[in-house]
Protein backbone atom coordinates (compact mmCIF):
# COMPACT_ATOMS: atom_id res chain seq x y z
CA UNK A 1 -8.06 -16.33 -123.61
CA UNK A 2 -5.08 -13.68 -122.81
CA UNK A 3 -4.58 -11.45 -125.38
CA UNK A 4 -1.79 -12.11 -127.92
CA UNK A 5 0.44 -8.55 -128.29
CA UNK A 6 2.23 -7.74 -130.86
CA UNK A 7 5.36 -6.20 -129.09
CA UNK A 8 7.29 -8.44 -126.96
CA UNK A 9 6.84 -7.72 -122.93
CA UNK A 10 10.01 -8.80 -121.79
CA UNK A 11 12.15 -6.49 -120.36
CA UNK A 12 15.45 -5.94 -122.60
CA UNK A 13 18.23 -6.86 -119.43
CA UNK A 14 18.14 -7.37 -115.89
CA UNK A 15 20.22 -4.78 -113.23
CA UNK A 16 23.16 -6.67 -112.25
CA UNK A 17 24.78 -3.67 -110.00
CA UNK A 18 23.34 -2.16 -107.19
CA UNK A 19 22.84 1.42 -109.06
CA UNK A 20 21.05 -0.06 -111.57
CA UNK A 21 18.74 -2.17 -109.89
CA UNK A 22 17.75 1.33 -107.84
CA UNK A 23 17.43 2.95 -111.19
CA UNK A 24 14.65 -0.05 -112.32
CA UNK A 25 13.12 0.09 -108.53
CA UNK A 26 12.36 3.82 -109.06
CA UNK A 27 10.72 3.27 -112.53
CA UNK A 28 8.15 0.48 -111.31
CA UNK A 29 7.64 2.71 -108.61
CA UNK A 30 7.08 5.66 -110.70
CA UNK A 31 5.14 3.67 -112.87
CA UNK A 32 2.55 2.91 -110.01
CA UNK A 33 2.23 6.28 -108.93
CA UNK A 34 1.51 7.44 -112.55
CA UNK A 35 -1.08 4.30 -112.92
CA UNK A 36 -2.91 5.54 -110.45
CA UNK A 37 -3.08 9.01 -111.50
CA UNK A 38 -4.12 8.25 -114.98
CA UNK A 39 -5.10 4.76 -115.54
CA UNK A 40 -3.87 2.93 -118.37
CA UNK A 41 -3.26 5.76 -120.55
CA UNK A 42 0.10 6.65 -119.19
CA UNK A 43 2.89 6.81 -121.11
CA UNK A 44 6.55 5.66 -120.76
CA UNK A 45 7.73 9.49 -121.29
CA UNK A 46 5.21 10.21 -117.58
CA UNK A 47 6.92 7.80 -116.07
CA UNK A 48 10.41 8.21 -116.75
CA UNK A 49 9.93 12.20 -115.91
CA UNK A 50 8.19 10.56 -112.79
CA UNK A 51 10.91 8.33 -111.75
CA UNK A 52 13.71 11.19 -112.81
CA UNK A 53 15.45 9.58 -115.45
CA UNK A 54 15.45 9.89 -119.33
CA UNK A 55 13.28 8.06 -121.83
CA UNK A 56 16.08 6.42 -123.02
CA UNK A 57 17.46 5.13 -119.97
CA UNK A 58 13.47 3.76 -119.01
CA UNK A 59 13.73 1.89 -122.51
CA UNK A 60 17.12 0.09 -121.69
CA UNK A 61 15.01 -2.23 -119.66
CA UNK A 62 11.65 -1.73 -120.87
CA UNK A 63 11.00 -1.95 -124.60
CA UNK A 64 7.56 -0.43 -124.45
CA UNK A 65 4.68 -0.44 -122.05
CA UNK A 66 3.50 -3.33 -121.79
CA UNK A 67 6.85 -4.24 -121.15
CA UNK A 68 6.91 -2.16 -117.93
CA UNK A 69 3.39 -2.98 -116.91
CA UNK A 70 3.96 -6.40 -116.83
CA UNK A 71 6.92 -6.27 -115.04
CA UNK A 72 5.27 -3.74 -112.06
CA UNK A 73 2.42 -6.94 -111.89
CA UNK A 74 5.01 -9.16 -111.78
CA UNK A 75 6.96 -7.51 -108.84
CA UNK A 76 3.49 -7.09 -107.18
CA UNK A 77 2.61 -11.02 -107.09
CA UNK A 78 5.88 -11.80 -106.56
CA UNK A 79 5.70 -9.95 -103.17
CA UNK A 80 2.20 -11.54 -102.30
CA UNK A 81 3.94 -15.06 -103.09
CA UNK A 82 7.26 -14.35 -100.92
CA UNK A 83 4.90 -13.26 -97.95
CA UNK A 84 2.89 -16.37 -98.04
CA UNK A 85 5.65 -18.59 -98.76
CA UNK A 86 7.82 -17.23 -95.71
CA UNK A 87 4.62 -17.37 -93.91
CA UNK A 88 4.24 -21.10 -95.01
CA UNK A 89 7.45 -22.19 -93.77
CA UNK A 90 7.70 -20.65 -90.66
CA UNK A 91 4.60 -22.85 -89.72
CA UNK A 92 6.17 -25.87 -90.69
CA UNK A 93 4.64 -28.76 -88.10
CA UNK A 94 2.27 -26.91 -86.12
CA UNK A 95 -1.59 -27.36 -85.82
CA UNK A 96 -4.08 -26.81 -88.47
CA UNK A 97 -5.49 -23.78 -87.30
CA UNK A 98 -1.97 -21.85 -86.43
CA UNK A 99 -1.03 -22.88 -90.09
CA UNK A 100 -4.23 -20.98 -91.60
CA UNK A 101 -4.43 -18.22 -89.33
CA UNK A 102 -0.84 -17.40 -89.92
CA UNK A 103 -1.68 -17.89 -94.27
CA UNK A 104 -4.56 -15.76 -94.17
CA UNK A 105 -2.74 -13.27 -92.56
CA UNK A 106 0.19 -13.42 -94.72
CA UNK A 107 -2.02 -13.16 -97.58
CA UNK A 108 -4.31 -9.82 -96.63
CA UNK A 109 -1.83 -8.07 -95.52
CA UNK A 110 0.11 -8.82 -98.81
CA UNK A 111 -2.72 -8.12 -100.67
CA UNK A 112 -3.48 -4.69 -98.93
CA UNK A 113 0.23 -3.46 -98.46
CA UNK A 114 -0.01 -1.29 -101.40
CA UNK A 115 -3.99 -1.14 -101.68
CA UNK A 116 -4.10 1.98 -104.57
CA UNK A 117 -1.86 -0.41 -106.58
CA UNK A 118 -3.42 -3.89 -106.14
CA UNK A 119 -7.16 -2.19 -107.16
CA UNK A 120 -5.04 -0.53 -110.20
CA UNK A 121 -2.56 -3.66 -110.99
CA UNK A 122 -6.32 -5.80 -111.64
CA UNK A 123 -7.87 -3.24 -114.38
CA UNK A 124 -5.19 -3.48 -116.72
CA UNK A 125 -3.68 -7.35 -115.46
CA UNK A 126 -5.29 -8.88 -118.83
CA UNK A 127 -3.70 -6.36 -121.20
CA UNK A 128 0.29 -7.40 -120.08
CA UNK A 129 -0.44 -11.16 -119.95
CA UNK A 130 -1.89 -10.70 -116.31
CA UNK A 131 -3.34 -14.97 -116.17
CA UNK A 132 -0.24 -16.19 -117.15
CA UNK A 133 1.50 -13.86 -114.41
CA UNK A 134 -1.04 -14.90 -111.62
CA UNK A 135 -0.43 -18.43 -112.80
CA UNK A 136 3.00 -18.52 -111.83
CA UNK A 137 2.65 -16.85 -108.33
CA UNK A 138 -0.17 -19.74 -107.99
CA UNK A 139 2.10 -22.01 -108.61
CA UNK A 140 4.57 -21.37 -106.50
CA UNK A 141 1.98 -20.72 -103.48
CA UNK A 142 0.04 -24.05 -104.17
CA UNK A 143 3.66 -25.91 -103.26
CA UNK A 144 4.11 -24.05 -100.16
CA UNK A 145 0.77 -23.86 -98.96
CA UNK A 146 0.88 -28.24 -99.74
CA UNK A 147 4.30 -28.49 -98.24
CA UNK A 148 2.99 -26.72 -95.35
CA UNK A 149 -0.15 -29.06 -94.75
CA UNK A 150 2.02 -31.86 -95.04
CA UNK A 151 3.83 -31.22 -92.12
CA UNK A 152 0.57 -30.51 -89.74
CA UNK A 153 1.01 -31.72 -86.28
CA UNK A 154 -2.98 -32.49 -85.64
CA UNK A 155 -3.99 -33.56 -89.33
CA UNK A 156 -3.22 -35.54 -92.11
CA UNK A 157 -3.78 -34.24 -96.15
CA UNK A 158 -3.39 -37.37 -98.49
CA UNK A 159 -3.61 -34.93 -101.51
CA UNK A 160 -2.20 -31.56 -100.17
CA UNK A 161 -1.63 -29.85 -103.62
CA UNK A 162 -5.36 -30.11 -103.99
CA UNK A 163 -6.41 -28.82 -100.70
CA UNK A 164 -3.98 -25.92 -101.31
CA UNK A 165 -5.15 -25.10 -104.99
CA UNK A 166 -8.76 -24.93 -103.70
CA UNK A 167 -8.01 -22.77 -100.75
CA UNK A 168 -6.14 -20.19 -103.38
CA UNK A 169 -8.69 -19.67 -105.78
CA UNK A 170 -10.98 -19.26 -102.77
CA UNK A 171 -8.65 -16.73 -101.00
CA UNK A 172 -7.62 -15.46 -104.40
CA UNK A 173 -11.60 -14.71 -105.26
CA UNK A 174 -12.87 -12.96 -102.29
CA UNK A 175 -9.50 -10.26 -102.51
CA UNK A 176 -10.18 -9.69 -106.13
CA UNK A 177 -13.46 -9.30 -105.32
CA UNK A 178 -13.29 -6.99 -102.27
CA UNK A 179 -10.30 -4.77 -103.74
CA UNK A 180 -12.22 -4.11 -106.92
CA UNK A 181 -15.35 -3.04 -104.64
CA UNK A 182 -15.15 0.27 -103.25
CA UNK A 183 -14.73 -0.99 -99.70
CA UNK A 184 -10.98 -0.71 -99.28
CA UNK A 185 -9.34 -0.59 -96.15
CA UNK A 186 -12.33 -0.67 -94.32
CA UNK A 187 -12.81 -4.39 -95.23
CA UNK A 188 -9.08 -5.68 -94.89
CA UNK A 189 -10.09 -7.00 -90.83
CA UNK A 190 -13.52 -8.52 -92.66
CA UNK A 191 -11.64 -10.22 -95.19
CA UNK A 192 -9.28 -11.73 -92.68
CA UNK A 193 -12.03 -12.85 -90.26
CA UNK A 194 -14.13 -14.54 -92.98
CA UNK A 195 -11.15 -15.93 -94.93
CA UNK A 196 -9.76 -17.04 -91.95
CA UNK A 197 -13.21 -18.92 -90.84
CA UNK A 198 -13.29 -20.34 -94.75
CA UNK A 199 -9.51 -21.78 -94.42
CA UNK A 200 -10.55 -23.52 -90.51
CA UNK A 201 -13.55 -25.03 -92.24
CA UNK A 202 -12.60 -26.39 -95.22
CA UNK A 203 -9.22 -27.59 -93.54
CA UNK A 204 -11.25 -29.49 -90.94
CA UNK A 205 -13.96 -30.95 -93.51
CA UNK A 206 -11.37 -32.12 -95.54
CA UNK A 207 -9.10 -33.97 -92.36
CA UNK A 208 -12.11 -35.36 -91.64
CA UNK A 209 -13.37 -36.76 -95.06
CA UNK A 210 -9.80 -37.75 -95.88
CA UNK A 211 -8.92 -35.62 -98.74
């Protein structure tokens, strides 16, 4: 079960002008780049000397840590959901294969865009409510991945939302597993062949059994 924290994580307000929303976009990066320097013993003072403003200003949006944690994990899977998402509905009515060729694709590259920070974002994801986070990204890519299928030129899904769910947490189990292994870059065309493969397969088993 995710761990219950004391503190709340929510951040305190949300940038409505332009200047602030570049002050907030230069503490989450900041934040990464002092993540992956020391691990989960940085502190808010590193990163707001990091991301060149004051304590003070960091902790008009962040309340504490695990505040700003949470909300750099949050930003990451957001990004890996908007890239499969935009992937999903550009293949809106083509054939099977396009559709999971073009997912994968979406999906490593979104996954290996920032490579440091995904590998870094997964040690401490269960200390700022990481399942709950990943939850809601899943969410959101199960309906696009399903409204996606049920469009397919060359196939028919009766249940799409399941297909999609089980081709997640199989795409979502080989990245964790090859980012936390201390292949890196080096596997990213790997992944993308074998997930790839995976997707075609199960896609045409399931056509063809009528799921």
């Amino acid at each position: 079960m995710p761990r219950t924290l004391a503190t709340p994580l929510q951040p305190r307000k949300t940038p409505q002008q332009a200047r602030s929303g570049a002050t907030v976009d230069a503490i989450l990066e900041a934040a990464i780049q002092v993540l992956l320097a020391e691990g989960s013993t940085l502190t808010t003072t590193r990163v707001a000397a990091r991301a060149g403003v004051s304590v003070g200003t960091l902790y008009q949006y962040f309340p504490n840590k695990g505040s700003l944690l949470q909300t750099v994990l949050q930003h990451h899977m957001d990004g890996v959901a908007d890239a499969v998402q935009t992937a999903c509905e550009s293949m809106h009515g083509q054939p099977v294969r396009r559709m999971s060729e073009a997912l994968i694709a979406a999906f490593v590259q979104a996954k290996f865009r920032h490579l440091d920070a995904s590998v870094a974002l997964y040690r401490i994801s269960d200390d700022v409510q990481g399942k709950q986070i990943a939850l809601r990204m899943h969410t959101r890519v199960i309906a696009a991945i399903a409204a996606m299928l049920s469009t397919a030129s060359d196939a028919s899904f009766p249940t799409p939302e399941l297909v999609a769910e089980t081709l997640l947490h199989a795409m979502a189990g080989l990245s964790r597993g090859v980012l936390e292994s201390s292949q890196g870059l080096a596997a990213k065309t790997r992944m993308q062949t074998e997930l790839t493969r995976l997707a075609d397969a199960y896609l045409g088993s399931c056509t063809a059994a009528g799921i």
